[in-house]
Protein backbone atom coordinates (compact mmCIF):
# COMPACT_ATOMS: atom_id res chain seq x y z
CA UNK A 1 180.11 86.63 104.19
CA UNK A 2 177.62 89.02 106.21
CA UNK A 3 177.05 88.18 109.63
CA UNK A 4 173.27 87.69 109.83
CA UNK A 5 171.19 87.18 112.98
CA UNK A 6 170.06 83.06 113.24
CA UNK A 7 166.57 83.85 114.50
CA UNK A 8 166.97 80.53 116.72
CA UNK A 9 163.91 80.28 118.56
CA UNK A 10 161.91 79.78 114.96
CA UNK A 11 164.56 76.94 114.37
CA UNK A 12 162.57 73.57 114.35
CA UNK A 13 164.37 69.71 114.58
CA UNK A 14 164.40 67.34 111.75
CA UNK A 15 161.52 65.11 113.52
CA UNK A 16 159.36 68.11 113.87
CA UNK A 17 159.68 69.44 109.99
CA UNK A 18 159.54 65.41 109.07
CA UNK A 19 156.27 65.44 110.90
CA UNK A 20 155.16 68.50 109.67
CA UNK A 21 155.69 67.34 106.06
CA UNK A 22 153.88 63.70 107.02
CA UNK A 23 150.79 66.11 108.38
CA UNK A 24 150.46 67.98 105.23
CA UNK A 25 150.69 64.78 102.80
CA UNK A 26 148.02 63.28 105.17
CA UNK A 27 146.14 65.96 104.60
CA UNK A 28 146.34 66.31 100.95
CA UNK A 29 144.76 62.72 100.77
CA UNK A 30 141.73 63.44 102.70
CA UNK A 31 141.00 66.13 100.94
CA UNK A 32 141.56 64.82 97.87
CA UNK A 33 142.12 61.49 97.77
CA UNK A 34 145.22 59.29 97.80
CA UNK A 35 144.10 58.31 93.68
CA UNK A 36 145.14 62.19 92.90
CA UNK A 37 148.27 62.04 95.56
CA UNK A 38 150.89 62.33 92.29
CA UNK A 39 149.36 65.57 91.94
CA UNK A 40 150.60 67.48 94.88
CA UNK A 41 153.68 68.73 95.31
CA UNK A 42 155.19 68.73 98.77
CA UNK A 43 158.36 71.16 98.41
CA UNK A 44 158.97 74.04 96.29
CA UNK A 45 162.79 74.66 95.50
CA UNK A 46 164.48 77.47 95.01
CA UNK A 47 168.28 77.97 94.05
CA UNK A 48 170.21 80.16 96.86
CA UNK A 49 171.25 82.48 94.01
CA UNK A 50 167.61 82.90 92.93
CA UNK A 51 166.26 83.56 97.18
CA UNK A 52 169.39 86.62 97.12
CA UNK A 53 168.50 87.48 94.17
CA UNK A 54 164.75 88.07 94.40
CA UNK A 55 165.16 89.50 98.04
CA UNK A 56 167.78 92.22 96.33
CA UNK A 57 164.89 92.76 93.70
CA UNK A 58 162.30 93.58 96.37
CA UNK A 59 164.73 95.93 98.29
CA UNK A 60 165.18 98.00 94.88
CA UNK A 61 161.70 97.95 93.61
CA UNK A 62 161.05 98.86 97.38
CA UNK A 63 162.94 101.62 97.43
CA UNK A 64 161.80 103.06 93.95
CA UNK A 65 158.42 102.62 94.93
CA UNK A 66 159.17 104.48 98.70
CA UNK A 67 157.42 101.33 100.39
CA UNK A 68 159.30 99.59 103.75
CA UNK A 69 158.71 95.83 102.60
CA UNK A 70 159.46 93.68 105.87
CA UNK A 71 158.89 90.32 104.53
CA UNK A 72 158.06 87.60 102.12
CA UNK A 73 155.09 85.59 102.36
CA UNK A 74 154.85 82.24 101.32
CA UNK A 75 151.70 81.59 99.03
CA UNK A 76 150.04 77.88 98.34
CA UNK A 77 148.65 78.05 94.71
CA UNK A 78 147.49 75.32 92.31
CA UNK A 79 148.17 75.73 88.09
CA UNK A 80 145.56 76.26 86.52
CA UNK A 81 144.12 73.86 83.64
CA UNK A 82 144.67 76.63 81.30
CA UNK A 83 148.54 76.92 81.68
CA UNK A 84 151.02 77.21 79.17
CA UNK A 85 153.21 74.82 80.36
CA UNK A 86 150.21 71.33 80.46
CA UNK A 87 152.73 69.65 82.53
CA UNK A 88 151.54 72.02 85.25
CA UNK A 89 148.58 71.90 84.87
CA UNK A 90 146.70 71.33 88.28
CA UNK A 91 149.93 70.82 90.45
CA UNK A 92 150.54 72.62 93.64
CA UNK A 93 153.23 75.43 93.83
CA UNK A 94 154.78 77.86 96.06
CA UNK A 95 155.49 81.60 95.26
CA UNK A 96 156.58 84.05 97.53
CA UNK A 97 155.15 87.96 97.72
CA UNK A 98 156.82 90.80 99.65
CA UNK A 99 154.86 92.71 102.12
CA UNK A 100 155.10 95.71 103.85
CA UNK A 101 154.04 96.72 107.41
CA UNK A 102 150.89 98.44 108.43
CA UNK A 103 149.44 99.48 111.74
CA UNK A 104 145.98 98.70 112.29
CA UNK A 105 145.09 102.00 113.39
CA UNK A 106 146.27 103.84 110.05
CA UNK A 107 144.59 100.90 107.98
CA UNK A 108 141.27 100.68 110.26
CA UNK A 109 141.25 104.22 112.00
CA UNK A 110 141.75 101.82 115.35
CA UNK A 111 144.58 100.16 116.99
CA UNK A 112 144.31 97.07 118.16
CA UNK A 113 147.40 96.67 119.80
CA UNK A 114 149.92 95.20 117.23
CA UNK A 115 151.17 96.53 113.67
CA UNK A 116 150.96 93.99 111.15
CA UNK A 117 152.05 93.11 107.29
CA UNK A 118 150.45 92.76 103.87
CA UNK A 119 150.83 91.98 100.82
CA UNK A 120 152.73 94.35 98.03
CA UNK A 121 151.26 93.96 94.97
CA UNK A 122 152.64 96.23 93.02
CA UNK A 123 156.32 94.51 93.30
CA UNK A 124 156.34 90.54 91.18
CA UNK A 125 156.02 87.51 93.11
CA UNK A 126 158.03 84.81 92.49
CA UNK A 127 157.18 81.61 91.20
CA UNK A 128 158.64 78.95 89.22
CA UNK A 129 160.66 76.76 91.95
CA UNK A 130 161.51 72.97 91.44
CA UNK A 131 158.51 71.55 92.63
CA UNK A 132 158.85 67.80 94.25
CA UNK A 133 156.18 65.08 93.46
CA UNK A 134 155.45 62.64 95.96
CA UNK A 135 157.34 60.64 97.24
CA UNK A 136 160.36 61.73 95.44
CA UNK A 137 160.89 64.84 97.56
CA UNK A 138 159.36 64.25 101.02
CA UNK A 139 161.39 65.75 103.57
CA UNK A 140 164.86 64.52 104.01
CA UNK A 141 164.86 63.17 101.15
């Protein structure tokens, strides 16, 4: 196994994410109401072979494509009524999207001090996690 780099100040406790995860459901109801609270998702699961395997897919379409991706972002979404699969059909989801670094003076002809990251478009997201209903997969769980 590789020895990778535990980036341990972004590590949070189990009370923190379990609070974080309490926040967002809270949320979700007053926005939408706790009537349509079966209807949102609050995890998005992915298998570790699928993470490896769509981070190796970035790094080759990456290098095909001569773009220095230097992340994955992690995108909200809702289905759309119109989806295939009806089962879907307005439920939250997750689905990640590579990015690539920028510096804000080549992408606004000024810096403003710090280089930042957006999206690559031209590489797949990915989508299609195990999604958890509530209160089946709240966290810890």
């Amino acid at each position: 196994m590789s020895d990778y780099k535990t980036p341990k100040d972004k590590l949070i406790s189990s009370e923190a994410a379990s609070e974080l995860n309490a926040c967002f459901k809270a949320k979700q109801i007053e926005g939408f109401g706790a009537k349509n609270d079966s209807n949102f998702s609050c995890s998005s699961w992915y298998s570790l072979e699928d993470l490896e395997g769509y981070i190796n897919y970035v790094k080759q379409e990456a290098l095909k494509q001569k773009i220095t991706v230097d992340g994955i972002r992690f995108y909200f979404g809702v289905y759309p009524e119109s989806t295939t699969d009806k089962s879907k059909a307005g439920q939250n989801t997750m689905f990640l999207c590579p990015t690539k670094a920028y510096s804000s003076e080549e992408k606004f002809g000024e810096d403003n001090g710090s280089d930042n990251s957006e999206d690559v478009t031209t590489i797949p997201a990915l989508n299609y996690g195990s999604t958890g209903n509530p209160p089946k997969n709240d966290y810890g769980e």
